[in-house]
PDB file of N, CA and C in Angstrom:
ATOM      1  N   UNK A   1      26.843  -0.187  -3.145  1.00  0.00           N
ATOM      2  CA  UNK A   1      25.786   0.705  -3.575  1.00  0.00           C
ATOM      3  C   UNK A   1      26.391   2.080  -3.823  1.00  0.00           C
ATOM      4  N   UNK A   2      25.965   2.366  -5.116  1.00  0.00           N
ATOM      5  CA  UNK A   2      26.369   3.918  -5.190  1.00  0.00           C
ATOM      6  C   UNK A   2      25.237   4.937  -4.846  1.00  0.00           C
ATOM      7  N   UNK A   3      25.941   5.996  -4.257  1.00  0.00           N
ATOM      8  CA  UNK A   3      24.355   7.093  -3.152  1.00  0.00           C
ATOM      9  C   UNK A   3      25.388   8.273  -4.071  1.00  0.00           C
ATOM     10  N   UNK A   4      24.709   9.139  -4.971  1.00  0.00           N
ATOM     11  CA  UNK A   4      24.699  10.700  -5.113  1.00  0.00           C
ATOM     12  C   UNK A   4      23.583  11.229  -4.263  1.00  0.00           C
ATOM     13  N   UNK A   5      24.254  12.587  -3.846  1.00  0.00           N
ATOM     14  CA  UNK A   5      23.124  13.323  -3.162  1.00  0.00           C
ATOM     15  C   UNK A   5      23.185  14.416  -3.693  1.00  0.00           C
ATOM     16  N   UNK A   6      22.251  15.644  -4.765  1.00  0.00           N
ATOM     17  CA  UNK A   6      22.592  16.357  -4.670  1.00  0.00           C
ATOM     18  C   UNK A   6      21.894  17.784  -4.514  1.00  0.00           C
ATOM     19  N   UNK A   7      21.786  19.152  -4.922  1.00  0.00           N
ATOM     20  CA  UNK A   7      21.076  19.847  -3.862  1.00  0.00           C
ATOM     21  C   UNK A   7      19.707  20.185  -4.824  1.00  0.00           C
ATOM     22  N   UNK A   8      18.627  20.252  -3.925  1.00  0.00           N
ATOM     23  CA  UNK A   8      17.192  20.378  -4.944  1.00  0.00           C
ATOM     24  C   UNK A   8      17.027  21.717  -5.905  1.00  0.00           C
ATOM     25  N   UNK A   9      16.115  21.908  -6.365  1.00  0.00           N
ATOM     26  CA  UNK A   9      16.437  22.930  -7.500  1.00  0.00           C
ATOM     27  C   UNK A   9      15.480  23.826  -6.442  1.00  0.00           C
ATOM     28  N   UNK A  10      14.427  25.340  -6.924  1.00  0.00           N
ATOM     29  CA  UNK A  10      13.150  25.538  -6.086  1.00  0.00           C
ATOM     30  C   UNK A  10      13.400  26.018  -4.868  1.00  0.00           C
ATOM     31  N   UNK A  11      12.486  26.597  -4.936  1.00  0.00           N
ATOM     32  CA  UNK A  11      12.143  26.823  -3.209  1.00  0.00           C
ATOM     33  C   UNK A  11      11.823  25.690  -2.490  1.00  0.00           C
ATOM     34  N   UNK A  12      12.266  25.574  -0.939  1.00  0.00           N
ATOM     35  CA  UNK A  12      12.359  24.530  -0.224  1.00  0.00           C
ATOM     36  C   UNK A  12      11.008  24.183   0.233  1.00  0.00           C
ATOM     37  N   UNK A  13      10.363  22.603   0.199  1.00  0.00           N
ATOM     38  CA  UNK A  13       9.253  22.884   0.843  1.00  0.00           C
ATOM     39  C   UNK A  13       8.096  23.442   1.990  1.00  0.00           C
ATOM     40  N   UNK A  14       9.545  23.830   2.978  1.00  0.00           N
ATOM     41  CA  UNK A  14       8.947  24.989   3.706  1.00  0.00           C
ATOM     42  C   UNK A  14       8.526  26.443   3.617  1.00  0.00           C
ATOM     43  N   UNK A  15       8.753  26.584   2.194  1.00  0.00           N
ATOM     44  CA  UNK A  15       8.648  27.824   1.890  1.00  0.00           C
ATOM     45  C   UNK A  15       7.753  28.060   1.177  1.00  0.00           C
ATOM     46  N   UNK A  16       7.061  26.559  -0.004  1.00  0.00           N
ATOM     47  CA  UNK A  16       6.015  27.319  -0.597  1.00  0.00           C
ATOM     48  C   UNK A  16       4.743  26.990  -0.443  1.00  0.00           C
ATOM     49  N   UNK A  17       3.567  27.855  -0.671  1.00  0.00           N
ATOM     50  CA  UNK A  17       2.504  28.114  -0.877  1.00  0.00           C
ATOM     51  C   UNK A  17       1.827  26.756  -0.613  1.00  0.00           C
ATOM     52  N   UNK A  18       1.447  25.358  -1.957  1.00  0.00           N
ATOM     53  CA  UNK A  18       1.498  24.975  -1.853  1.00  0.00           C
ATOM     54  C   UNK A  18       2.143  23.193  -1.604  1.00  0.00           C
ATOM     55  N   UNK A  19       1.793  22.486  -0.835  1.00  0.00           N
ATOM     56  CA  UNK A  19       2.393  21.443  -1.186  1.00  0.00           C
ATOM     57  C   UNK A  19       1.823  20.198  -2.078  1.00  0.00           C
ATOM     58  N   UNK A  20       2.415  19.437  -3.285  1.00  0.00           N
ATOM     59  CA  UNK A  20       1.635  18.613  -3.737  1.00  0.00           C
ATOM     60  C   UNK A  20       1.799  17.415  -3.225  1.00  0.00           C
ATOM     61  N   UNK A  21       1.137  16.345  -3.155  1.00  0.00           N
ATOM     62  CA  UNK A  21       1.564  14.830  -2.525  1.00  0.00           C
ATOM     63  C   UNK A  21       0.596  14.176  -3.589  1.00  0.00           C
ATOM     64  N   UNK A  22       1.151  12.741  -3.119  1.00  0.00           N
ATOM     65  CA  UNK A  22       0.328  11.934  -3.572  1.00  0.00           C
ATOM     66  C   UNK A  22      -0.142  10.554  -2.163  1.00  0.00           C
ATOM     67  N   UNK A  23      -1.325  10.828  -3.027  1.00  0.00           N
ATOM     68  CA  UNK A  23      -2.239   9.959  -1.168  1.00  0.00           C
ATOM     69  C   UNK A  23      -2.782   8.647  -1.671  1.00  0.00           C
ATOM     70  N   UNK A  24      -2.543   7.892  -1.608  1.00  0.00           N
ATOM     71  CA  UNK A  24      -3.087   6.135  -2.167  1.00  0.00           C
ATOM     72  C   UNK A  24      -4.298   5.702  -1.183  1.00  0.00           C
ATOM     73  N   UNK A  25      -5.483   6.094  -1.840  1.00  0.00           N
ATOM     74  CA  UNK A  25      -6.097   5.740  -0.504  1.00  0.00           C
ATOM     75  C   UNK A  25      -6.882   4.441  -0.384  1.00  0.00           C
ATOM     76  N   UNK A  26      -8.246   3.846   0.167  1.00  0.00           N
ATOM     77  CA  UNK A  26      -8.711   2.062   0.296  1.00  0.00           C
ATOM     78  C   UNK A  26      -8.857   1.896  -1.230  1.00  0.00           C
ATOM     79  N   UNK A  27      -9.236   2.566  -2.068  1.00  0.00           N
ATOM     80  CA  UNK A  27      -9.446   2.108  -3.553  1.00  0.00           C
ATOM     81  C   UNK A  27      -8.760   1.853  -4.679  1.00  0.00           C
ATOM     82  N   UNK A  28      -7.448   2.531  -4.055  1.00  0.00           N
ATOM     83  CA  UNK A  28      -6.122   2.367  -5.023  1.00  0.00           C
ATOM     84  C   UNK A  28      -5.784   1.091  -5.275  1.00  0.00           C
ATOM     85  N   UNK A  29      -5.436   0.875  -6.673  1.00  0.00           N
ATOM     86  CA  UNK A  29      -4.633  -0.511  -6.961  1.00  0.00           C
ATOM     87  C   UNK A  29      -3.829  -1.224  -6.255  1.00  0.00           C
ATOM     88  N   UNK A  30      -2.513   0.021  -5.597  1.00  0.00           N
ATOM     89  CA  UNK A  30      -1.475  -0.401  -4.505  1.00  0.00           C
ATOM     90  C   UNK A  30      -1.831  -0.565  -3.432  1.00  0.00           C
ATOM     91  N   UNK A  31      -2.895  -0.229  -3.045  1.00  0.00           N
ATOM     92  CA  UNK A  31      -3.831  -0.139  -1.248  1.00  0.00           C
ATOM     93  C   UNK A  31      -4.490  -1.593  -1.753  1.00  0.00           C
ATOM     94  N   UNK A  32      -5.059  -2.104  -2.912  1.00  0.00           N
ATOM     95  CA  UNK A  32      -6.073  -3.055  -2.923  1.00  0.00           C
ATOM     96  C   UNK A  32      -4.913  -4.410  -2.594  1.00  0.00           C
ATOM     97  N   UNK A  33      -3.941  -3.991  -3.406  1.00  0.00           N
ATOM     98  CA  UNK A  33      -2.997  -5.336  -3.500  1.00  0.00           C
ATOM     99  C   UNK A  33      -2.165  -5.287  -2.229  1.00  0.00           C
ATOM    100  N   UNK A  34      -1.768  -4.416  -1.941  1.00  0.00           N
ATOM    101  CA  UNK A  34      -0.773  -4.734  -0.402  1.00  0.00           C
ATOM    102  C   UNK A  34      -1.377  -5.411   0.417  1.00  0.00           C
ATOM    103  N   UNK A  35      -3.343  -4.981   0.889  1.00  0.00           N
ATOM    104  CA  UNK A  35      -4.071  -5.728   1.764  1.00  0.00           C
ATOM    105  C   UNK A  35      -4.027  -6.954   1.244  1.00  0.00           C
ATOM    106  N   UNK A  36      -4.021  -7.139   0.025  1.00  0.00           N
ATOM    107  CA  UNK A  36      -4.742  -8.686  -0.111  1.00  0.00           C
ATOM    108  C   UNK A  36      -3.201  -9.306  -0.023  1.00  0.00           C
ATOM    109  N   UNK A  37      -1.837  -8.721  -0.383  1.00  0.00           N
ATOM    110  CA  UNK A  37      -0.678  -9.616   0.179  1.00  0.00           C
ATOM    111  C   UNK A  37      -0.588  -9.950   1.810  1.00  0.00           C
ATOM    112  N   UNK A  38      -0.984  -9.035   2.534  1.00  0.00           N
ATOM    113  CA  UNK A  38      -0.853  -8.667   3.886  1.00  0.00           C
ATOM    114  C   UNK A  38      -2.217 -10.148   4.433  1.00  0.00           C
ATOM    115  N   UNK A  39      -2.980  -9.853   4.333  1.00  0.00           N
ATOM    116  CA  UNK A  39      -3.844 -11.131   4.456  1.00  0.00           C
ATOM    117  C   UNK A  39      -3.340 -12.583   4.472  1.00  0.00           C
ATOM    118  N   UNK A  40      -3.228 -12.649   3.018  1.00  0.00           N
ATOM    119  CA  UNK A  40      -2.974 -13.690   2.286  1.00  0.00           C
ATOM    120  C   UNK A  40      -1.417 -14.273   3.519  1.00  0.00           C
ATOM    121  N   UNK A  41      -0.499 -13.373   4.225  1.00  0.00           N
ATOM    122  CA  UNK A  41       0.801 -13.648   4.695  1.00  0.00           C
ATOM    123  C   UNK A  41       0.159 -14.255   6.361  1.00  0.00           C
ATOM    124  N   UNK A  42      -0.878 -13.390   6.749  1.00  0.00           N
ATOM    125  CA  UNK A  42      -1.842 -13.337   8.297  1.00  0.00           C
ATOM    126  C   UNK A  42      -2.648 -14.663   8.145  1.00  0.00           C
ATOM    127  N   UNK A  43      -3.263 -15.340   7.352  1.00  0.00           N
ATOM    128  CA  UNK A  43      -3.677 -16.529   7.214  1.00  0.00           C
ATOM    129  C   UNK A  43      -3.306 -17.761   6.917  1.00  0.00           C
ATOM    130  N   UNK A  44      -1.853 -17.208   5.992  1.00  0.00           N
ATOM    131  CA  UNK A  44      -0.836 -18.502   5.678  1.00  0.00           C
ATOM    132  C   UNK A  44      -0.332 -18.975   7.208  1.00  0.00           C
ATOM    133  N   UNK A  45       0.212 -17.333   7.958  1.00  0.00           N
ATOM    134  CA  UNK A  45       1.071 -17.690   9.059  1.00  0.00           C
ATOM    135  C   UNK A  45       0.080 -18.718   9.890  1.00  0.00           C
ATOM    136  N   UNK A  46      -1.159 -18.518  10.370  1.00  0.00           N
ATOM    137  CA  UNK A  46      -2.409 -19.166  11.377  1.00  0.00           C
ATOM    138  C   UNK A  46      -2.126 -20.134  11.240  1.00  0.00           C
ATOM    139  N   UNK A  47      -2.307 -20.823   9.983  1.00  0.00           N
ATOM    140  CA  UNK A  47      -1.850 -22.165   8.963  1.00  0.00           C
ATOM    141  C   UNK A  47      -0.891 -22.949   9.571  1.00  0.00           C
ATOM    142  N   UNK A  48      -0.100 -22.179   9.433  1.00  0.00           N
ATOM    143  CA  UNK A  48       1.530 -22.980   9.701  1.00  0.00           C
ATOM    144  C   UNK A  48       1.240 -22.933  11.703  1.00  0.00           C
ATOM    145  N   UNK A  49       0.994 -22.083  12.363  1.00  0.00           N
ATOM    146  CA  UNK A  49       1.128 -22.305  13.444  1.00  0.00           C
ATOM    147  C   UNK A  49       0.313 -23.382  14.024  1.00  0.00           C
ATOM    148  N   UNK A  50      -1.175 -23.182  13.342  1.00  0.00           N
ATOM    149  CA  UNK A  50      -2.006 -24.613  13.750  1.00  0.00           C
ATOM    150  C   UNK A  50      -1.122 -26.002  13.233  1.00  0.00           C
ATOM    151  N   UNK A  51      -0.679 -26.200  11.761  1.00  0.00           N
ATOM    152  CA  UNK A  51      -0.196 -27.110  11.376  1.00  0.00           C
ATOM    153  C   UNK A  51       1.160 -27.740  11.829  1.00  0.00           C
ATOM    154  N   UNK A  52       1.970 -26.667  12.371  1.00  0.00           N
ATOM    155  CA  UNK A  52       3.349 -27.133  12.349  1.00  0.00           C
ATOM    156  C   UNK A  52       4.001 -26.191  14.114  1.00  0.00           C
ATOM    157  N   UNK A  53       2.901 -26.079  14.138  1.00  0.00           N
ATOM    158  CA  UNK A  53       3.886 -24.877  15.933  1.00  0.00           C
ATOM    159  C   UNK A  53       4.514 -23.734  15.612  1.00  0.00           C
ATOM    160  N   UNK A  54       4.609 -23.146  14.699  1.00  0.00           N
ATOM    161  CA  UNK A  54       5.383 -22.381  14.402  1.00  0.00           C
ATOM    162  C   UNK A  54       5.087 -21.652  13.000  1.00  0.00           C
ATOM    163  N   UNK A  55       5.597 -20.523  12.754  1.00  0.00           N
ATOM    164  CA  UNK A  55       5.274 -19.750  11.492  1.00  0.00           C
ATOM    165  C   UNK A  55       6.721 -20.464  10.513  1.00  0.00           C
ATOM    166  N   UNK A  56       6.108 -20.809   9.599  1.00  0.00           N
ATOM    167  CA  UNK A  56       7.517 -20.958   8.506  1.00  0.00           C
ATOM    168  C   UNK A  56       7.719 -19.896   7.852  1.00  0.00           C
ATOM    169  N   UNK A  57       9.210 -19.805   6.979  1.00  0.00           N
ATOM    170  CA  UNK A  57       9.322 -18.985   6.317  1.00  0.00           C
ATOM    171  C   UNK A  57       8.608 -18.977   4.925  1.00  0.00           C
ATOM    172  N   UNK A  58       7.719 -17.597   4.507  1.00  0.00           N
ATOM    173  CA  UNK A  58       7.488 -17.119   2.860  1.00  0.00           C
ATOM    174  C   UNK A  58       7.305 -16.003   2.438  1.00  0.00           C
ATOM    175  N   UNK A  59       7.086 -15.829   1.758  1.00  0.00           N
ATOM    176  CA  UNK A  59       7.490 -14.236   0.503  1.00  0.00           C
ATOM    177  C   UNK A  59       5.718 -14.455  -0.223  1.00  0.00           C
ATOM    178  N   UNK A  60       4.950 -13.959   0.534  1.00  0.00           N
ATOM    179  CA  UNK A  60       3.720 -14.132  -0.235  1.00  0.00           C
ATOM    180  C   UNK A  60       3.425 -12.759  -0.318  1.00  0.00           C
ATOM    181  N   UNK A  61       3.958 -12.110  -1.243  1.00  0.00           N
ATOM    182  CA  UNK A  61       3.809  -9.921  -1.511  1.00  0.00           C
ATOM    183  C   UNK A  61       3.956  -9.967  -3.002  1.00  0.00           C
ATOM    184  N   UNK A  62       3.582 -10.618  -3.850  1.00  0.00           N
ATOM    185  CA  UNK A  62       4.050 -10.728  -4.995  1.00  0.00           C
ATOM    186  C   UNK A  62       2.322 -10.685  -5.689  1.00  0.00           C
ATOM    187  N   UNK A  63       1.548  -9.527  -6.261  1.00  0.00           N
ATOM    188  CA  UNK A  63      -0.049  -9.544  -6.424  1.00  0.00           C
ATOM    189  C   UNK A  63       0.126  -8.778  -7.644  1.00  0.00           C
ATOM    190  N   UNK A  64      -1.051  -9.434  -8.687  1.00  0.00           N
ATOM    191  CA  UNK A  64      -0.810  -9.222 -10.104  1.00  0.00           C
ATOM    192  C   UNK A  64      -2.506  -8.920 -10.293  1.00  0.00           C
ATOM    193  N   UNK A  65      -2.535  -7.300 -10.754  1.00  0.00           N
ATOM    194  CA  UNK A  65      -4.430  -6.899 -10.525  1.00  0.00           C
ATOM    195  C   UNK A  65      -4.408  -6.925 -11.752  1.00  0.00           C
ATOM    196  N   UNK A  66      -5.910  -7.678 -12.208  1.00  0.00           N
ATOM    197  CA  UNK A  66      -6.062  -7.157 -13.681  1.00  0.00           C
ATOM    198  C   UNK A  66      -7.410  -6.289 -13.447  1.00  0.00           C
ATOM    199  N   UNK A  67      -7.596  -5.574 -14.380  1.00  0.00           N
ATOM    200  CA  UNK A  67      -8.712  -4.569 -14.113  1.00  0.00           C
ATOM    201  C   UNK A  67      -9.548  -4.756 -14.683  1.00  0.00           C
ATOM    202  N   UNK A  68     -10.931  -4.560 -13.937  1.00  0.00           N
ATOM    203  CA  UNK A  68     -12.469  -5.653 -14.862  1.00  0.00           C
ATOM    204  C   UNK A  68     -12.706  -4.467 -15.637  1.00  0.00           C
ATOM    205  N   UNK A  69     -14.102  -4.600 -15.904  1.00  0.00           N
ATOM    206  CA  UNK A  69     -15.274  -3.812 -16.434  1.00  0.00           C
ATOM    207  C   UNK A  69     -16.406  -3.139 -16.125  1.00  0.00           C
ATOM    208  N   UNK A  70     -16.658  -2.121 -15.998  1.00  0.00           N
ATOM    209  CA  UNK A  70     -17.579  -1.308 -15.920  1.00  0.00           C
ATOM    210  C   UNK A  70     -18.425  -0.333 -17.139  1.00  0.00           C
ATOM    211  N   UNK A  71     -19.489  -0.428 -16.362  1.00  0.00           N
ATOM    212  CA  UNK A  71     -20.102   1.194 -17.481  1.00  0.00           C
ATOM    213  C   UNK A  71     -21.152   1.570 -16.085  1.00  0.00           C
ATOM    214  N   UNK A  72     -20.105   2.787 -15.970  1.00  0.00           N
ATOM    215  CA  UNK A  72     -20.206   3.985 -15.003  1.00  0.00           C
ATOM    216  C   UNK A  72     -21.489   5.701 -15.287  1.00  0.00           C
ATOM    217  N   UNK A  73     -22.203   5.616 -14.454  1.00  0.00           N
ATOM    218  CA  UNK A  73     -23.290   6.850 -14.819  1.00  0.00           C
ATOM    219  C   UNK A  73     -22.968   6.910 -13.670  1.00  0.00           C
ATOM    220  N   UNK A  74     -23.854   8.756 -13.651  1.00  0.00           N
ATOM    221  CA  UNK A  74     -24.111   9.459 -12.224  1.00  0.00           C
ATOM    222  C   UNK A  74     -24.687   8.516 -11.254  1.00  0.00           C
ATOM    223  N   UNK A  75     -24.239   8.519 -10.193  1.00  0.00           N
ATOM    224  CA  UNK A  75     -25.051   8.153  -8.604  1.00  0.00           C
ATOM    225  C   UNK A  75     -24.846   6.835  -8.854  1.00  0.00           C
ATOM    226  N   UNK A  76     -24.014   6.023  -9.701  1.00  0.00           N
ATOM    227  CA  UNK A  76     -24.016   4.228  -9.767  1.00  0.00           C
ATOM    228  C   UNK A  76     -23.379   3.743 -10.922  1.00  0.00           C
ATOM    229  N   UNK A  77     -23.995   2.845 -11.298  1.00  0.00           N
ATOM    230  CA  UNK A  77     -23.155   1.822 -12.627  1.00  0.00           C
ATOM    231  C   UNK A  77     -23.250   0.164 -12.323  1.00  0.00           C
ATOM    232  N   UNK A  78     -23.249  -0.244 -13.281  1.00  0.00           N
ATOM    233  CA  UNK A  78     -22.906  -1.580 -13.501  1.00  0.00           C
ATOM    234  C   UNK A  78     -21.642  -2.404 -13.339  1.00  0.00           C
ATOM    235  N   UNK A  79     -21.374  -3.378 -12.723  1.00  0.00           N
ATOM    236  CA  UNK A  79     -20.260  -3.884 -12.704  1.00  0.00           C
ATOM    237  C   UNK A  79     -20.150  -5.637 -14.095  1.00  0.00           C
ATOM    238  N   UNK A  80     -19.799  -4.978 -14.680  1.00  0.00           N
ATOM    239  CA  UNK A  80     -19.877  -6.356 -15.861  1.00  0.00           C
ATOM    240  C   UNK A  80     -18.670  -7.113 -15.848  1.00  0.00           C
ATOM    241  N   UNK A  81     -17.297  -7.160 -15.744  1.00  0.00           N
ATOM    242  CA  UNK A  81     -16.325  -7.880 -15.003  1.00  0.00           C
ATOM    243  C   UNK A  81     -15.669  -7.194 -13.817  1.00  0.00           C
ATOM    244  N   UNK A  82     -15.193  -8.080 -12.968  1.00  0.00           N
ATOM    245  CA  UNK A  82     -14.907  -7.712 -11.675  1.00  0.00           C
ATOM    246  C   UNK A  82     -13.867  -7.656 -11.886  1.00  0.00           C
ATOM    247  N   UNK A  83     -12.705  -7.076 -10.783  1.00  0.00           N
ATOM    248  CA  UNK A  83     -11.632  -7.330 -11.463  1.00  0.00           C
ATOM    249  C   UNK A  83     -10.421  -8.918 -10.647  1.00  0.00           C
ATOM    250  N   UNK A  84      -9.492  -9.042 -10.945  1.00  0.00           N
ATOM    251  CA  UNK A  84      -9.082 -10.320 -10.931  1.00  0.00           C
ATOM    252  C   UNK A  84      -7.913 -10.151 -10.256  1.00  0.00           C
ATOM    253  N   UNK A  85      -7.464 -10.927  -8.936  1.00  0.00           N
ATOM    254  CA  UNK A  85      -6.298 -10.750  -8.217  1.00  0.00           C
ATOM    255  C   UNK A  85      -5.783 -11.991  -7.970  1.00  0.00           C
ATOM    256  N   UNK A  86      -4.254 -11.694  -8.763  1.00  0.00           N
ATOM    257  CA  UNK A  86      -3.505 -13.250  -8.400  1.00  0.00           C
ATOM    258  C   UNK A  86      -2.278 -12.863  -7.542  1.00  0.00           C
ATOM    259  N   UNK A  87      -2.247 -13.396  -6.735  1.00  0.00           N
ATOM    260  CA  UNK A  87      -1.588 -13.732  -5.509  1.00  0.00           C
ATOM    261  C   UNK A  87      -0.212 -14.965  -5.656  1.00  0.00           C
ATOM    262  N   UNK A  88       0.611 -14.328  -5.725  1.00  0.00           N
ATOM    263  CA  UNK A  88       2.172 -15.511  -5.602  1.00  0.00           C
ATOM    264  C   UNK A  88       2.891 -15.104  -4.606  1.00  0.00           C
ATOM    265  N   UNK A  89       4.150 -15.853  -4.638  1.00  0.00           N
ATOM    266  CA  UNK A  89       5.215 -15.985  -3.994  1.00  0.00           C
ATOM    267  C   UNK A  89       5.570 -17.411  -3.756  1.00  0.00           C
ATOM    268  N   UNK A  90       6.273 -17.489  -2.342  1.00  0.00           N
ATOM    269  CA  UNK A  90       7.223 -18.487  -1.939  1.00  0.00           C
ATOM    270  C   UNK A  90       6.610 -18.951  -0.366  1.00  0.00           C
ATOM    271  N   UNK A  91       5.890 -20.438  -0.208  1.00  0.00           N
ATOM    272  CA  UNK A  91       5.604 -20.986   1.002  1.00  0.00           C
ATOM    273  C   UNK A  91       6.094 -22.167   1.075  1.00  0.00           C
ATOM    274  N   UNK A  92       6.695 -22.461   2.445  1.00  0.00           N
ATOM    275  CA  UNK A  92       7.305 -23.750   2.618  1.00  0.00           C
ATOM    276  C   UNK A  92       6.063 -24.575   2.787  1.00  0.00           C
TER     277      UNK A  92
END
């Protein structure tokens, strides 16, 4: 692996005013799909322990969102497609 490190440009973030971030919070795409990989890994494992004594090995983090449909007004909206989550990976 090649690592450059080199020195930031700016004032240091202890120094200024403000700070910007970014916050992913329950509604985010990446918050919606990690839970539903994280699940999907917590129910496989139950699976395997009822079925077999033991957790087997898999790679079930692999979530593909497609994004539905709406038509959005003040205070509500309609939901006309939902949106669609496919779930892969690797289970023994």
């Amino acid at each position: 692996m090649n690592l450059e490190v080199t020195r930031g440009e700016g004032l240091p973030v202890t120094r200024r005013k403000v700070e910007i971030v970014e916050r992913k919070g329950k509604g985010h795409p990446d918050t919606l799909c990690d839970k539903a990989a994280e699940e999907l890994s917590v129910r496989l494992s139950e699976y395997y322990l009822e079925a077999f004594g033991r957790v087997q090995h898999h790679n079930v983090d692999k979530v593909l969102l497609v994004g539905g449909q709406s038509n959005a007004r003040f205070g509500g909206g309609d939901v006309i497609e939902p949106i669609y989550l496919l779930l892969s990976g690797r289970a023994v």
